[in-house]
PDB file of N, CA and C in Angstrom:
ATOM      1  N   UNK A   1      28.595 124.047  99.071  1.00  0.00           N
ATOM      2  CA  UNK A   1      28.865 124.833 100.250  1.00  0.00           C
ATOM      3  C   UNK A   1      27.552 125.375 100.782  1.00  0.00           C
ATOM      4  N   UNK A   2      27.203 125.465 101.735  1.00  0.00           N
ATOM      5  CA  UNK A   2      26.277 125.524 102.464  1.00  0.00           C
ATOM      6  C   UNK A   2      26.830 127.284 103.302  1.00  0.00           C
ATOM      7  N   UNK A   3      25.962 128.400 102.835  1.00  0.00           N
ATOM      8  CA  UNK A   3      26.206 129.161 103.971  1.00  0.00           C
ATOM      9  C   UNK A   3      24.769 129.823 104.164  1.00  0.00           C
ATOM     10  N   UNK A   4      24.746 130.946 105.389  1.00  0.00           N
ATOM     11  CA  UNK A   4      23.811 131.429 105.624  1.00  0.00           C
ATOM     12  C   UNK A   4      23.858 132.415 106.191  1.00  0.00           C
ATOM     13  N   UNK A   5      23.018 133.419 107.095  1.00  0.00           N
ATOM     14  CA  UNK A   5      23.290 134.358 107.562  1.00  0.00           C
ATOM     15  C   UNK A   5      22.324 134.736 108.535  1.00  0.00           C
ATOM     16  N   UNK A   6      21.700 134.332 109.509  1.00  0.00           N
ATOM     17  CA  UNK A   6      20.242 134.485 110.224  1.00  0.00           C
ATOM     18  C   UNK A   6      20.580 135.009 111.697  1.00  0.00           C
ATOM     19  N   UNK A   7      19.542 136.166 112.263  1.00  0.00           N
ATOM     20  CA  UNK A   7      19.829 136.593 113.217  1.00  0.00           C
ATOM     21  C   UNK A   7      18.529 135.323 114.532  1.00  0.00           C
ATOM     22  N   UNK A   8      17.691 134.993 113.830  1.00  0.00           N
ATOM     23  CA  UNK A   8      17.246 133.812 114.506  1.00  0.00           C
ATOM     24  C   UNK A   8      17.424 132.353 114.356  1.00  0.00           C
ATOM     25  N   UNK A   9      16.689 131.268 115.197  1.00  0.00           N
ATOM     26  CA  UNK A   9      17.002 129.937 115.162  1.00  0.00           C
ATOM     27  C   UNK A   9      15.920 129.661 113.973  1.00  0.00           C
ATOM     28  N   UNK A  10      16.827 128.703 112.909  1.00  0.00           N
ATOM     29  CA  UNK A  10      15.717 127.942 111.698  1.00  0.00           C
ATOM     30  C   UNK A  10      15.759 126.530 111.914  1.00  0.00           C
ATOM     31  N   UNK A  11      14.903 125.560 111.904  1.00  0.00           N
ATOM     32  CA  UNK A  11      14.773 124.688 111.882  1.00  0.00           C
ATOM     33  C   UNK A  11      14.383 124.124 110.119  1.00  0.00           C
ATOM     34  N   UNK A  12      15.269 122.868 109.758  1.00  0.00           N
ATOM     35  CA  UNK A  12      15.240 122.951 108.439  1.00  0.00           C
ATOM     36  C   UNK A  12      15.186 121.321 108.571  1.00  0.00           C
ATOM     37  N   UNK A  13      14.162 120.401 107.783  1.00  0.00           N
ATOM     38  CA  UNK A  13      13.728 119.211 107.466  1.00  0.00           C
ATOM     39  C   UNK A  13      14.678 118.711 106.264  1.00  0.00           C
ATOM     40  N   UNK A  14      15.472 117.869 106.649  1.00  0.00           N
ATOM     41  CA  UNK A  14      15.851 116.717 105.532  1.00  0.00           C
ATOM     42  C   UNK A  14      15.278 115.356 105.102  1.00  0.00           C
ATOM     43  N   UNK A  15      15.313 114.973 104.146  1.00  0.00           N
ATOM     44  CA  UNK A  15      14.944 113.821 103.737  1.00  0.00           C
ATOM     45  C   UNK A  15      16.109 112.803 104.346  1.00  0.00           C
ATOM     46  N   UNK A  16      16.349 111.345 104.318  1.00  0.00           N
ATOM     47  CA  UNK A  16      17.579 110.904 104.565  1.00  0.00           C
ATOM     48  C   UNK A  16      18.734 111.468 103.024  1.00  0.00           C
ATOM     49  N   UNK A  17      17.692 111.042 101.669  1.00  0.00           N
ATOM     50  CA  UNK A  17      18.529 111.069 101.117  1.00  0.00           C
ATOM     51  C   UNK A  17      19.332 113.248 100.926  1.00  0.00           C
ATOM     52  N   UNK A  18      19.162 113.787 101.381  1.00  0.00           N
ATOM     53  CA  UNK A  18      19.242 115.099 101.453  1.00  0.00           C
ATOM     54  C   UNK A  18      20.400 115.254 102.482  1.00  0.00           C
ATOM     55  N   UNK A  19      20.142 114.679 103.875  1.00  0.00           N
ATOM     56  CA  UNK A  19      21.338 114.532 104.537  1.00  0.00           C
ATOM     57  C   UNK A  19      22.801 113.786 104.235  1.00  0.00           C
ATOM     58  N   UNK A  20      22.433 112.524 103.587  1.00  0.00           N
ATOM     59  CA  UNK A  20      23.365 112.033 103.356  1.00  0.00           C
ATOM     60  C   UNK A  20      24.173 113.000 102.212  1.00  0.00           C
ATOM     61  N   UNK A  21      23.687 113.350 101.090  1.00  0.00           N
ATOM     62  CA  UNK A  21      23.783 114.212 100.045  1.00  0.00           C
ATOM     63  C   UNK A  21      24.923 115.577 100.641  1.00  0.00           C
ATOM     64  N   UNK A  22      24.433 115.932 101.569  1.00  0.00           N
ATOM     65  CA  UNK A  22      24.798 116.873 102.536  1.00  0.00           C
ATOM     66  C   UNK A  22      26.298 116.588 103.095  1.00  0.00           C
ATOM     67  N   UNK A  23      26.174 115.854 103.680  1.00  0.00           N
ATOM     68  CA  UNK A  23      27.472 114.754 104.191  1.00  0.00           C
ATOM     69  C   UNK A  23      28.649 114.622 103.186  1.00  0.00           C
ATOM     70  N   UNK A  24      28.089 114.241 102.253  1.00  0.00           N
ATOM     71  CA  UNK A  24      29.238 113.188 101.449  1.00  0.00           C
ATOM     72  C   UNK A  24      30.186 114.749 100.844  1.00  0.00           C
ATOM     73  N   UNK A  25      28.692 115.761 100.255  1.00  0.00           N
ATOM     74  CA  UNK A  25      29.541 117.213 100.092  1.00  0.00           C
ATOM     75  C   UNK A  25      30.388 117.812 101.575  1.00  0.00           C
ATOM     76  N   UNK A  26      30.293 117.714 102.612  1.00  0.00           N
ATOM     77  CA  UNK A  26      31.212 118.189 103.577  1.00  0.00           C
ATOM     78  C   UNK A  26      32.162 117.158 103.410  1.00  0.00           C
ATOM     79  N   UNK A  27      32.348 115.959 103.531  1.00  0.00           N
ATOM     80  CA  UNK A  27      33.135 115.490 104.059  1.00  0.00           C
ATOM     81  C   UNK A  27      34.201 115.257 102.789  1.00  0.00           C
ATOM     82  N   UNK A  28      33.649 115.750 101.308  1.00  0.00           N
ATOM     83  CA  UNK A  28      34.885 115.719 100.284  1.00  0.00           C
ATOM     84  C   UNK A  28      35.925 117.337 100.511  1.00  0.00           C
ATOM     85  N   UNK A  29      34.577 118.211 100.564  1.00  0.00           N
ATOM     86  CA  UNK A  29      35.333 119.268 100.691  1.00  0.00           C
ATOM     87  C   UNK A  29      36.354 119.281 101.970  1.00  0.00           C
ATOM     88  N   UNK A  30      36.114 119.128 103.058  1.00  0.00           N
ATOM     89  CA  UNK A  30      37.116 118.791 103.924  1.00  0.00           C
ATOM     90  C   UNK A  30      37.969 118.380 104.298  1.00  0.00           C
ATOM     91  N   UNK A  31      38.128 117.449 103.516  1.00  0.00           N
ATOM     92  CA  UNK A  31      39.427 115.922 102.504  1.00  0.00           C
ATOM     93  C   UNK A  31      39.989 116.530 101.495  1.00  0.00           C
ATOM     94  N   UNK A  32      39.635 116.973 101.028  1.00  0.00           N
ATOM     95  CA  UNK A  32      40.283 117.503  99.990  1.00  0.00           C
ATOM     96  C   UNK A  32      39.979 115.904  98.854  1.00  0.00           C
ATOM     97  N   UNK A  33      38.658 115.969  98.522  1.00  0.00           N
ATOM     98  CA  UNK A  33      38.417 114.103  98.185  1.00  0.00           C
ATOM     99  C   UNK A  33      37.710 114.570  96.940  1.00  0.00           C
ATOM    100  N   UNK A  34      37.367 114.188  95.952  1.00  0.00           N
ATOM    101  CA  UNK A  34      36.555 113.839  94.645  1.00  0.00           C
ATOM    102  C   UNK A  34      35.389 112.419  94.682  1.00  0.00           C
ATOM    103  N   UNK A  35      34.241 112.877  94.518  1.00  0.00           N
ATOM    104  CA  UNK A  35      33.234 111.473  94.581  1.00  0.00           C
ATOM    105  C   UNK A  35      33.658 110.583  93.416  1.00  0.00           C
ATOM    106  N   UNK A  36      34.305 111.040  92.894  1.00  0.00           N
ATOM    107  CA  UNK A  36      35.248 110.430  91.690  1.00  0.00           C
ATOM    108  C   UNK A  36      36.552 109.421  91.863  1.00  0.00           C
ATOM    109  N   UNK A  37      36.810 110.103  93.280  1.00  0.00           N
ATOM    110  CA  UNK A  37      38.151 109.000  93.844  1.00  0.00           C
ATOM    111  C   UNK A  37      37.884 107.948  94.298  1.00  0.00           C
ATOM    112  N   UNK A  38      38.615 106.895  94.484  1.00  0.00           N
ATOM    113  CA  UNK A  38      38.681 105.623  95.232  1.00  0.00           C
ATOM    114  C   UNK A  38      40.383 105.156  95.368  1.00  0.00           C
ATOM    115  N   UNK A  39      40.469 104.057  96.119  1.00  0.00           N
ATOM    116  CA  UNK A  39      41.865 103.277  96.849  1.00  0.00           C
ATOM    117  C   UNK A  39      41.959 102.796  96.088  1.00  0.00           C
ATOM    118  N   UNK A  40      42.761 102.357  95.460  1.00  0.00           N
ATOM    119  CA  UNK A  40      43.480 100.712  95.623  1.00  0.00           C
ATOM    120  C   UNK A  40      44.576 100.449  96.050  1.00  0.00           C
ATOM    121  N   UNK A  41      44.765  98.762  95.897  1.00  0.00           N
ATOM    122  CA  UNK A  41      46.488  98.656  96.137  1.00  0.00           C
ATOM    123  C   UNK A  41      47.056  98.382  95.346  1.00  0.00           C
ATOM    124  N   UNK A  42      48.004  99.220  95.201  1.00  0.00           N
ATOM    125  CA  UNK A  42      49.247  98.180  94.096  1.00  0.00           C
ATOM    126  C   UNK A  42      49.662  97.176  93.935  1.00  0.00           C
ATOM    127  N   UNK A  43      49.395  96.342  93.238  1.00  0.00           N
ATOM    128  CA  UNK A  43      49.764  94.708  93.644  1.00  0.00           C
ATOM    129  C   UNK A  43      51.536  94.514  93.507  1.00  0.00           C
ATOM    130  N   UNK A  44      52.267  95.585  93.214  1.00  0.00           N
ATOM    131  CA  UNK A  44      53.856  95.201  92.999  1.00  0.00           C
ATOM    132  C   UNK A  44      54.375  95.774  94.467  1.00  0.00           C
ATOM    133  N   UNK A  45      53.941  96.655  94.590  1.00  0.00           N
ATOM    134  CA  UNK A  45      54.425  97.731  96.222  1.00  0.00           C
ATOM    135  C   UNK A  45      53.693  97.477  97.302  1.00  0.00           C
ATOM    136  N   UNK A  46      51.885  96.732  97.216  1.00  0.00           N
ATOM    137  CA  UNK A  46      51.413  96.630  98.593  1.00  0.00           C
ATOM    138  C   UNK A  46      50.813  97.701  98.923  1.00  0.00           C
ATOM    139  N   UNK A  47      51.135  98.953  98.138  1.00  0.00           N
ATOM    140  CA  UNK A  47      50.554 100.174  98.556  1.00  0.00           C
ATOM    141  C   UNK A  47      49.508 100.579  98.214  1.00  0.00           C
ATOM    142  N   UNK A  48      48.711 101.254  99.241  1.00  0.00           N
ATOM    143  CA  UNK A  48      47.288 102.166  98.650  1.00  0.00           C
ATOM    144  C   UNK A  48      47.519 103.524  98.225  1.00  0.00           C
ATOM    145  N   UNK A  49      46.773 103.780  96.994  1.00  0.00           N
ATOM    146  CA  UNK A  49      47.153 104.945  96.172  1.00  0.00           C
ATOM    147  C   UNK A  49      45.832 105.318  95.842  1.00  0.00           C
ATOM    148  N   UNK A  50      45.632 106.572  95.658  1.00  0.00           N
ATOM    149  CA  UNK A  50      44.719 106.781  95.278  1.00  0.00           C
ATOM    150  C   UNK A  50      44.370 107.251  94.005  1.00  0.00           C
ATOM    151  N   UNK A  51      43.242 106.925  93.440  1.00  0.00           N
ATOM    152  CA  UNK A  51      42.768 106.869  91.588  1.00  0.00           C
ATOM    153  C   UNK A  51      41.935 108.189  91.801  1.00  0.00           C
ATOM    154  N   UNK A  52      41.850 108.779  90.633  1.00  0.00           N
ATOM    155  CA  UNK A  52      40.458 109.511  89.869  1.00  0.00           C
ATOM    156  C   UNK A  52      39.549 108.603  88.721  1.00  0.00           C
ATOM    157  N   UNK A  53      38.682 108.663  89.050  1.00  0.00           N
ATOM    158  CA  UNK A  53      37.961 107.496  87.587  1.00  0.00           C
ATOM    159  C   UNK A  53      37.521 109.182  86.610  1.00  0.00           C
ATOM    160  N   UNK A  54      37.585 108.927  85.681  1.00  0.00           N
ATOM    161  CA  UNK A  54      37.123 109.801  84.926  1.00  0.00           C
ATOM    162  C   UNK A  54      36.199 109.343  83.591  1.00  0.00           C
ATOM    163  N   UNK A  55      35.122 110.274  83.156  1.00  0.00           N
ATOM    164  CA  UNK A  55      34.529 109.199  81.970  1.00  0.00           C
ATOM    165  C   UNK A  55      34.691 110.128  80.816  1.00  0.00           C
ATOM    166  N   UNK A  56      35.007 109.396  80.001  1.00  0.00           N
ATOM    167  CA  UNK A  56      35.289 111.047  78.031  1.00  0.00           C
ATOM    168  C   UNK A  56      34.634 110.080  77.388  1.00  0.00           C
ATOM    169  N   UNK A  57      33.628 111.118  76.685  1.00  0.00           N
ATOM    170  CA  UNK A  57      32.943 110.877  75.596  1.00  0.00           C
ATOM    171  C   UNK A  57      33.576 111.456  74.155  1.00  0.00           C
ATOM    172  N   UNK A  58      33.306 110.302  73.489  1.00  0.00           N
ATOM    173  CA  UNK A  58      33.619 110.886  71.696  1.00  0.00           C
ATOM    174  C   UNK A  58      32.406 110.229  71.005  1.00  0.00           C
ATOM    175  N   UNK A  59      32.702 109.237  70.006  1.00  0.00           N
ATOM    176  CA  UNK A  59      31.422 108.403  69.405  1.00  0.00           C
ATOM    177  C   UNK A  59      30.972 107.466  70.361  1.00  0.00           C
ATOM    178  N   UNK A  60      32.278 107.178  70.987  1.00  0.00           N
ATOM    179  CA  UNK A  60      31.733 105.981  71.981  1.00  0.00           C
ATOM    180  C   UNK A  60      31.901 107.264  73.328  1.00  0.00           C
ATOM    181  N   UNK A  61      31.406 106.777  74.622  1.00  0.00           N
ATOM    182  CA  UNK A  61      32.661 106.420  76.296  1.00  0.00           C
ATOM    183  C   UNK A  61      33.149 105.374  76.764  1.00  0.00           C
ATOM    184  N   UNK A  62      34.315 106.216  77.314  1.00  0.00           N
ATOM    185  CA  UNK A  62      35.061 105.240  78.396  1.00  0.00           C
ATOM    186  C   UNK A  62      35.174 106.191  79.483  1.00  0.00           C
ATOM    187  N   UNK A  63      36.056 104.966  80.191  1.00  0.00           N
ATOM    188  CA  UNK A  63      36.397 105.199  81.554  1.00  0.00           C
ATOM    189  C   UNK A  63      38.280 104.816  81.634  1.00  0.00           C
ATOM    190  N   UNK A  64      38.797 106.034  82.376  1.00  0.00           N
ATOM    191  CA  UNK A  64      40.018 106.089  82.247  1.00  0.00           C
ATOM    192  C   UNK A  64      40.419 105.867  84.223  1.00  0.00           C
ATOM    193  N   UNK A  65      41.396 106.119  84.316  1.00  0.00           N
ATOM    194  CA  UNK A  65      41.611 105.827  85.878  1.00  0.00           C
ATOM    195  C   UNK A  65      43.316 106.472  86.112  1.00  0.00           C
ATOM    196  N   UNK A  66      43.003 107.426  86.680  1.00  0.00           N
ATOM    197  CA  UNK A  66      44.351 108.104  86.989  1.00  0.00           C
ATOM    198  C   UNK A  66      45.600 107.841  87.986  1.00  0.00           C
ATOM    199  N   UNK A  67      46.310 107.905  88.467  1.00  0.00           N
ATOM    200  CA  UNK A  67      46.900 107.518  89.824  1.00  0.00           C
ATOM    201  C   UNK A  67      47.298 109.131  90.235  1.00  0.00           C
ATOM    202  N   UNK A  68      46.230 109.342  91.210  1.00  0.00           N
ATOM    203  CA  UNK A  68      47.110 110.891  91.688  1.00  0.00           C
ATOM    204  C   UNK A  68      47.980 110.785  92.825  1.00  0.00           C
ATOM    205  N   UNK A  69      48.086 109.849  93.703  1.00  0.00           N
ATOM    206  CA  UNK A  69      48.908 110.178  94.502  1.00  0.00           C
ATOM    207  C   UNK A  69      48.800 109.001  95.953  1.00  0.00           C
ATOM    208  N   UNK A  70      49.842 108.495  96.267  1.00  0.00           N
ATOM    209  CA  UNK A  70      49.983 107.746  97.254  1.00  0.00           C
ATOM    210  C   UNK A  70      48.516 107.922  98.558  1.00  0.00           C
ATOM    211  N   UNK A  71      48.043 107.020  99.118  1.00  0.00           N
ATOM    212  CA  UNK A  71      46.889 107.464  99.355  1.00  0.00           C
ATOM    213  C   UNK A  71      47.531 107.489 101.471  1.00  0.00           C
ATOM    214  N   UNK A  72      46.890 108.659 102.301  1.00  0.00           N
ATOM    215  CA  UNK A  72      47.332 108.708 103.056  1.00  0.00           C
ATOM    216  C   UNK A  72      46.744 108.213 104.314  1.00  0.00           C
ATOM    217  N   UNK A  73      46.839 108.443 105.460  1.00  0.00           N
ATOM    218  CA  UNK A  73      45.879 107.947 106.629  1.00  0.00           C
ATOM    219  C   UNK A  73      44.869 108.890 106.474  1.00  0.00           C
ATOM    220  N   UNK A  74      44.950 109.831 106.088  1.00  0.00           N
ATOM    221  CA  UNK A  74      43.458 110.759 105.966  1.00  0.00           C
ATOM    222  C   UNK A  74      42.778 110.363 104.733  1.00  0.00           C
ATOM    223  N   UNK A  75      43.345 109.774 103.295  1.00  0.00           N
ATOM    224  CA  UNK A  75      42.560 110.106 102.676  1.00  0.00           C
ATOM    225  C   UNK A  75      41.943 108.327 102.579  1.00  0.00           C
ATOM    226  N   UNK A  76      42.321 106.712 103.485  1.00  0.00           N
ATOM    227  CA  UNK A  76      42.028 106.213 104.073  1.00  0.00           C
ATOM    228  C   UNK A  76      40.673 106.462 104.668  1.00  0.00           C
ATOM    229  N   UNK A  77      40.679 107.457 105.426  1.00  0.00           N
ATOM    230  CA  UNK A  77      39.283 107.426 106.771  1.00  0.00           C
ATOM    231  C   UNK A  77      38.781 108.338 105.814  1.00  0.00           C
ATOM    232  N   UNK A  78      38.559 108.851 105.053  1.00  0.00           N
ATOM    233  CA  UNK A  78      37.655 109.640 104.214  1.00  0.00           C
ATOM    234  C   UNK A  78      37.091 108.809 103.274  1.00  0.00           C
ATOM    235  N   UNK A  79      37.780 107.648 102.436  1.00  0.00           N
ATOM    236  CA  UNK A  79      37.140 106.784 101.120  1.00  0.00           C
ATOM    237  C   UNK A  79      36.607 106.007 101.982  1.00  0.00           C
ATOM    238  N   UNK A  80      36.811 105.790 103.408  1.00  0.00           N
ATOM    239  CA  UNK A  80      36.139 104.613 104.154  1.00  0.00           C
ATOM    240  C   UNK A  80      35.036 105.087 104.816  1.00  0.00           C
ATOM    241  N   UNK A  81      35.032 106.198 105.312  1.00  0.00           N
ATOM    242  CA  UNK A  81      33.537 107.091 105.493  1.00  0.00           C
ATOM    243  C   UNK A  81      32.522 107.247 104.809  1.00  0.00           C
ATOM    244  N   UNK A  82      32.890 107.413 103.510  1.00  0.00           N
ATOM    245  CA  UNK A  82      32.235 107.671 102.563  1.00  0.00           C
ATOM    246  C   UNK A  82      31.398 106.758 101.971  1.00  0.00           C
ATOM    247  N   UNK A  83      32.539 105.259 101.832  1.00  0.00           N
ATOM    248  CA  UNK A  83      31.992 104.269 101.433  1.00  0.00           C
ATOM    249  C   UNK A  83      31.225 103.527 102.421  1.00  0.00           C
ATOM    250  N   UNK A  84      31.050 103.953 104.193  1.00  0.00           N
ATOM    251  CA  UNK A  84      29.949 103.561 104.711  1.00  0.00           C
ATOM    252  C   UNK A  84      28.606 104.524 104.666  1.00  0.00           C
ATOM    253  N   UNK A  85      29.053 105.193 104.169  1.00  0.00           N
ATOM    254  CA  UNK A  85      27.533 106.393 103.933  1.00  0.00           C
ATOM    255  C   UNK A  85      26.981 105.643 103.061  1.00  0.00           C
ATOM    256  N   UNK A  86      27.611 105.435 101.485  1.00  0.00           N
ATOM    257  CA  UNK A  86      26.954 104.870 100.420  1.00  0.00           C
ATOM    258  C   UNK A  86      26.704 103.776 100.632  1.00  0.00           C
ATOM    259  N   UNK A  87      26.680 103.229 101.684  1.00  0.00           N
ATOM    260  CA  UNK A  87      25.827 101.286 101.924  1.00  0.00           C
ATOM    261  C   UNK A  87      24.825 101.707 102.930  1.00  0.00           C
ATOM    262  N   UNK A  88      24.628 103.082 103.113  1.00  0.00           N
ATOM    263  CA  UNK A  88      23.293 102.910 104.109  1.00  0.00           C
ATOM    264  C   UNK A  88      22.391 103.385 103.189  1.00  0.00           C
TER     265      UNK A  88
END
């Protein structure tokens, strides 16, 4: 979260990677999204749902993959936003 409090104008320099960084944190918090989430489809229903990947450590790690919840037209244009940020 980004706040501030200034009675004048600041001018503030980003790097790209700083903006993008910037971005990807607004645009989860705003989604209500996890950099942790992604789509898929169900191959029996056709449907997009959306996962949590999660990683647990013991002697070894893995990687587990959750299904939280039918995935919607918002949360669509948010994994697809996101995932054009991370190819630039």
């Amino acid at each position: 979260m980004i706040s501030t409090q200034v009675s004048q104008l600041i001018n503030v320099d980003l790097s790209d990677s700083e903006a993008k960084n910037i971005t990807i944190k607004y645009v989860c918090a705003s989604f209500n999204w996890q950099a942790s989430y992604f789509i898929r489809i169900d191959e029996k229903s056709g449907e997009d749902w959306v996962f949590n990947r999660s990683t647990f450590y013991s002697s070894h790690s893995f990687e587990a993959e959750t299904r939280m919840r039918k995935a919607s037209e918002r949360d669509k244009l948010a994994y697809q936003f996101l995932k054009e940020i991370a190819d630039t």
